[in-house]
Every structure is written in C-alpha cells, then in structure tokens.
C-alpha atoms as a PDB file:
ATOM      1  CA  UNK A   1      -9.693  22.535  -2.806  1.00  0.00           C
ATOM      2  CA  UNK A   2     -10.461  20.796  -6.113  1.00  0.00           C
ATOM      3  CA  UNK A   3     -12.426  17.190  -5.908  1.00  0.00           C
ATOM      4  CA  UNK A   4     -14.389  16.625  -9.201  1.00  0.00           C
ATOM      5  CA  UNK A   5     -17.193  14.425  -9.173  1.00  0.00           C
ATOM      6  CA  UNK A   6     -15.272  12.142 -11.154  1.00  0.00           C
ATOM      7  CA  UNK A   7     -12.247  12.075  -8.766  1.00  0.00           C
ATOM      8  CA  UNK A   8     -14.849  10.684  -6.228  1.00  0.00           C
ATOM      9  CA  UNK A   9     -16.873   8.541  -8.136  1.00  0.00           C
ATOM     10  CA  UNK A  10     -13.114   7.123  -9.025  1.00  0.00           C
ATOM     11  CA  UNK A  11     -12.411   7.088  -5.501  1.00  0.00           C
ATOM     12  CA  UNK A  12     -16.277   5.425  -4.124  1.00  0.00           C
ATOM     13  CA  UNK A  13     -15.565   2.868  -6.727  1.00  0.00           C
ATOM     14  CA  UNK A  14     -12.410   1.760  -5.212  1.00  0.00           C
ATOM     15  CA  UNK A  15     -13.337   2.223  -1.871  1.00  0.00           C
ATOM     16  CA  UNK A  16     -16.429  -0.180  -2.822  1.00  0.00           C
ATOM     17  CA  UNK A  17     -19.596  -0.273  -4.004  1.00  0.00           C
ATOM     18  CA  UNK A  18     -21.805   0.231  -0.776  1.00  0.00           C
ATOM     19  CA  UNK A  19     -20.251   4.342  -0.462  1.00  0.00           C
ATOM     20  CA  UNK A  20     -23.297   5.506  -3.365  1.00  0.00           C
ATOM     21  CA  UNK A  21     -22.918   9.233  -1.894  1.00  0.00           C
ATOM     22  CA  UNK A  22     -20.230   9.772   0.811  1.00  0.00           C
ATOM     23  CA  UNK A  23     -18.382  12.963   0.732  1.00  0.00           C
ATOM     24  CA  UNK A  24     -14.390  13.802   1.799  1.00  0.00           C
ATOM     25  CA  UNK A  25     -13.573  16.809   3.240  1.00  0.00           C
ATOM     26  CA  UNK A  26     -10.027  17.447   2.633  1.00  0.00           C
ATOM     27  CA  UNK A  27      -7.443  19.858   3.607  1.00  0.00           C
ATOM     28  CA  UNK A  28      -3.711  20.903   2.389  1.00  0.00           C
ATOM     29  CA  UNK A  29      -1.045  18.549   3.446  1.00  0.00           C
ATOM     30  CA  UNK A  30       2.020  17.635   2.441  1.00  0.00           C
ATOM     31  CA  UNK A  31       3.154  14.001   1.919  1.00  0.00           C
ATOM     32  CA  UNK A  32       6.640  13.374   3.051  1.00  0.00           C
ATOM     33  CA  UNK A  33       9.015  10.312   3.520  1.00  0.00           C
ATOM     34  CA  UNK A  34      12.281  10.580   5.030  1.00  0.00           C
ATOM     35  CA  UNK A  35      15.274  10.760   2.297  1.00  0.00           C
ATOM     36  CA  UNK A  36      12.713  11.861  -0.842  1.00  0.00           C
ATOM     37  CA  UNK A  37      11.529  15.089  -1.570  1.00  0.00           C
ATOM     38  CA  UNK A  38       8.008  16.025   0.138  1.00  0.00           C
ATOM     39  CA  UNK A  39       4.760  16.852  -2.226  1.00  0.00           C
ATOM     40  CA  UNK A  40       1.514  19.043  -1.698  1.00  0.00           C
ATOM     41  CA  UNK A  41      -1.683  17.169  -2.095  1.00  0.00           C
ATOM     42  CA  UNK A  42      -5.353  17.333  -0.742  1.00  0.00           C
ATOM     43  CA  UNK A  43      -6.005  15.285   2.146  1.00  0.00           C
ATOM     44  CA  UNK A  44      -9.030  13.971   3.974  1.00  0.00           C
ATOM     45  CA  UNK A  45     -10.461  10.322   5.143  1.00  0.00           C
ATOM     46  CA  UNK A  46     -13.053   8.184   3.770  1.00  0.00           C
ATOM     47  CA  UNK A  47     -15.084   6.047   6.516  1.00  0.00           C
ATOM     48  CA  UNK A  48     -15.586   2.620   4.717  1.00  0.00           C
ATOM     49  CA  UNK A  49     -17.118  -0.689   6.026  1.00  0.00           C
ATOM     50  CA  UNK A  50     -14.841  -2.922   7.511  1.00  0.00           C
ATOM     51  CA  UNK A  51     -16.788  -6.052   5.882  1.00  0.00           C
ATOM     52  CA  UNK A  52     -18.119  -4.836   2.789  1.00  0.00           C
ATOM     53  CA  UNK A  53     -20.562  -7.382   3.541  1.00  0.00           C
ATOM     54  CA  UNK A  54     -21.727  -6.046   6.492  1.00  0.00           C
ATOM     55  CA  UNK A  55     -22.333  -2.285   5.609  1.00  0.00           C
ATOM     56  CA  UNK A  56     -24.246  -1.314   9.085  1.00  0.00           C
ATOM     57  CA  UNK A  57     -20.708  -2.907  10.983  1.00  0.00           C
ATOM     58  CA  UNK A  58     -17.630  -1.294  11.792  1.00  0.00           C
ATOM     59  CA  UNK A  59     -16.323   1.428  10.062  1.00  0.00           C
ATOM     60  CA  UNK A  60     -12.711   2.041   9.234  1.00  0.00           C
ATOM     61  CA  UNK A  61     -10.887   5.197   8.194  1.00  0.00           C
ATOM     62  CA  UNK A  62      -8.931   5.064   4.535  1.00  0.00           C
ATOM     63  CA  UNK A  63      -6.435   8.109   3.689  1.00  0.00           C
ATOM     64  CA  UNK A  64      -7.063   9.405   1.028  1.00  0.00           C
ATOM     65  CA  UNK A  65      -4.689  12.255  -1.035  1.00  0.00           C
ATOM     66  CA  UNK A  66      -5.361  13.691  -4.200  1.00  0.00           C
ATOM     67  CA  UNK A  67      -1.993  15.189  -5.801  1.00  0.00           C
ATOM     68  CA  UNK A  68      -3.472  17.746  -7.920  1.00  0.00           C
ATOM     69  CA  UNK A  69      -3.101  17.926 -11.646  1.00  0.00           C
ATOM     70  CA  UNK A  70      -0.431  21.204 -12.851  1.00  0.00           C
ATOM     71  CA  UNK A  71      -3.250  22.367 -15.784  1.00  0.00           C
ATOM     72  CA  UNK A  72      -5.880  24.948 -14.343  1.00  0.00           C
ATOM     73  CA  UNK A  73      -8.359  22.091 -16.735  1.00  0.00           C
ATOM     74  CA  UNK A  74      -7.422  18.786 -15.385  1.00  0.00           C
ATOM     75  CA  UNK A  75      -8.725  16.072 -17.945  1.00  0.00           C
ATOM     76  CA  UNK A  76     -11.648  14.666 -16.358  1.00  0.00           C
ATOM     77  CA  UNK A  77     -10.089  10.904 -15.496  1.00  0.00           C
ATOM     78  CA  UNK A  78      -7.989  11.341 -12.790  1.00  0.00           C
ATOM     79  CA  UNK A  79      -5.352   8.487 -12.129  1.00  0.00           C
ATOM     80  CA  UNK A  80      -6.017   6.440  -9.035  1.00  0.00           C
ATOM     81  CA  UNK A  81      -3.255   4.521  -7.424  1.00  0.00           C
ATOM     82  CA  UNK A  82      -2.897   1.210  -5.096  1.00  0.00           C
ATOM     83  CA  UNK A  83      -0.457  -0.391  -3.514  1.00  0.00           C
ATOM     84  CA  UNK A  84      -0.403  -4.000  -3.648  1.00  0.00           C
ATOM     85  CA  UNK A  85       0.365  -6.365  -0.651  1.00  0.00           C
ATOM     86  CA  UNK A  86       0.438  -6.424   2.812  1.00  0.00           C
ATOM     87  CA  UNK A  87       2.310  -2.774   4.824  1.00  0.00           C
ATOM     88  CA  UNK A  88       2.771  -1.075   1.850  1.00  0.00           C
ATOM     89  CA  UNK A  89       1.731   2.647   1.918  1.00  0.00           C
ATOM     90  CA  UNK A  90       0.529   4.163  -1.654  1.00  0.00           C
ATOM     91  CA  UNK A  91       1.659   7.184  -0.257  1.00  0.00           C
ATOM     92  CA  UNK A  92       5.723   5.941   0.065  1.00  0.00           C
ATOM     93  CA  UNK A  93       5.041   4.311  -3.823  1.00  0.00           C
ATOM     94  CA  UNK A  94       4.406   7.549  -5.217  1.00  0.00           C
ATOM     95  CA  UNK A  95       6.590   9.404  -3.348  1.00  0.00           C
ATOM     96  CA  UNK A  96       8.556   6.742  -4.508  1.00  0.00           C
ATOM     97  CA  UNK A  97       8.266   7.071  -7.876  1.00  0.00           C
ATOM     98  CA  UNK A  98       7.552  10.541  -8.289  1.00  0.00           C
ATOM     99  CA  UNK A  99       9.219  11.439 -11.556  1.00  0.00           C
ATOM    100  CA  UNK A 100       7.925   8.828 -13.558  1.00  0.00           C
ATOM    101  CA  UNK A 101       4.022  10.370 -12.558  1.00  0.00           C
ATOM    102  CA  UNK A 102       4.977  13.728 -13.467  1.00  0.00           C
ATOM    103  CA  UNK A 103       3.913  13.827 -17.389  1.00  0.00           C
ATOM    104  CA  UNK A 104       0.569  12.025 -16.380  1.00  0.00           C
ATOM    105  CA  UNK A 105      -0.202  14.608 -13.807  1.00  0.00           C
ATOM    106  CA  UNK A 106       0.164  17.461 -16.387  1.00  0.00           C
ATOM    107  CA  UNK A 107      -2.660  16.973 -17.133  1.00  0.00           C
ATOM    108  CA  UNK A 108      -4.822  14.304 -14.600  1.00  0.00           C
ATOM    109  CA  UNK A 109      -5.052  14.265 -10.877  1.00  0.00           C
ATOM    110  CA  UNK A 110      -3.806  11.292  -8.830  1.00  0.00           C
ATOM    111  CA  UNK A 111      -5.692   9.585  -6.182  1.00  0.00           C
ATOM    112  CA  UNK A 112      -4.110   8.013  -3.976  1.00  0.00           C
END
C-alpha cells in the first residue's frame, strides 16, 4: 500500500475542507467495466459530511482508488480525477480513457 501524504492532502482537499486529519485504509482491488480491460488500484472509503455545512450531520461514504504510479519514486503531485455531472462514475472515465493517462502515470499517481 502506497498513500503519500500528498495523495491525501490532494484527496482531503477535494473531499472538502472540514476532513483536517481523516485517514483511508485501503486495500487491492481491481477496477473493472464490462467490455474494457480491468486495472489494479488501491481502494478504500472516505466518510465525508453530507452538508459540508453541517459537519456533526450525516456522513456519507466516497470511493476512493488510487491507480498507482509505474516509477518505484512517484513525483510527489499525484493527479486527481472527477467526473462531472449527475451518474457519472470517475471510475468508468478512466477506465474509459485509460491510454491517454498512461504517460502521466509514469511517473504520478491518480486519484480517483
């Protein structure tokens, strides 16, 4: 498992601005849609206020995966990845458009 500190101070800042010191346990997964070819990533969830203006309410779960970076010394800004819009998954985008992230994850990670 490799999470930098700057892969989840990348990630807090997305997830908002209330998460100061949350940490994601994550696990080996594989991130698959049908008719494209599957990848390995790092998986885990990140429990987020559902009103980030009401911290102390409801919680919700975000997936996170982290596809990892091919050098053994990632550069330490990782790329982090949303989908825009109503039902679309990040996860079907990059699986998506796979190729096109390859030379960036050389040498970054990529949140998603």
């Amino acid at each position: 498992m490799r999470l930098s500190s700057v892969c989840l101070t990348a990630l807090l800042w997305v997830a908002g601005p209330q998460i100061a010191a949350a940490a994601i346990e994550t696990a080996k997964c594989r991130l698959t849609r049908p008719h494209l070819p599957t990848a390995s990533a790092e998986c885990g969830t990140l429990s987020v206020p559902e009103n980030p203006d009401d911290p102390g309410g409801r919680q919700i779960a975000l997936f996170v995966a982290i596809v990892p970076a091919l050098s053994q010394t990632p550069r330490p800004d990782p790329l982090v990845l949303i989908n825009g819009g109503p039902g679309g998954a990040t996860t079907d985008l990059y699986l998506q458009l796979r190729p096109a992230f390859e030379p960036i994850r050389r040498e970054r990670d990529i949140i998603i």
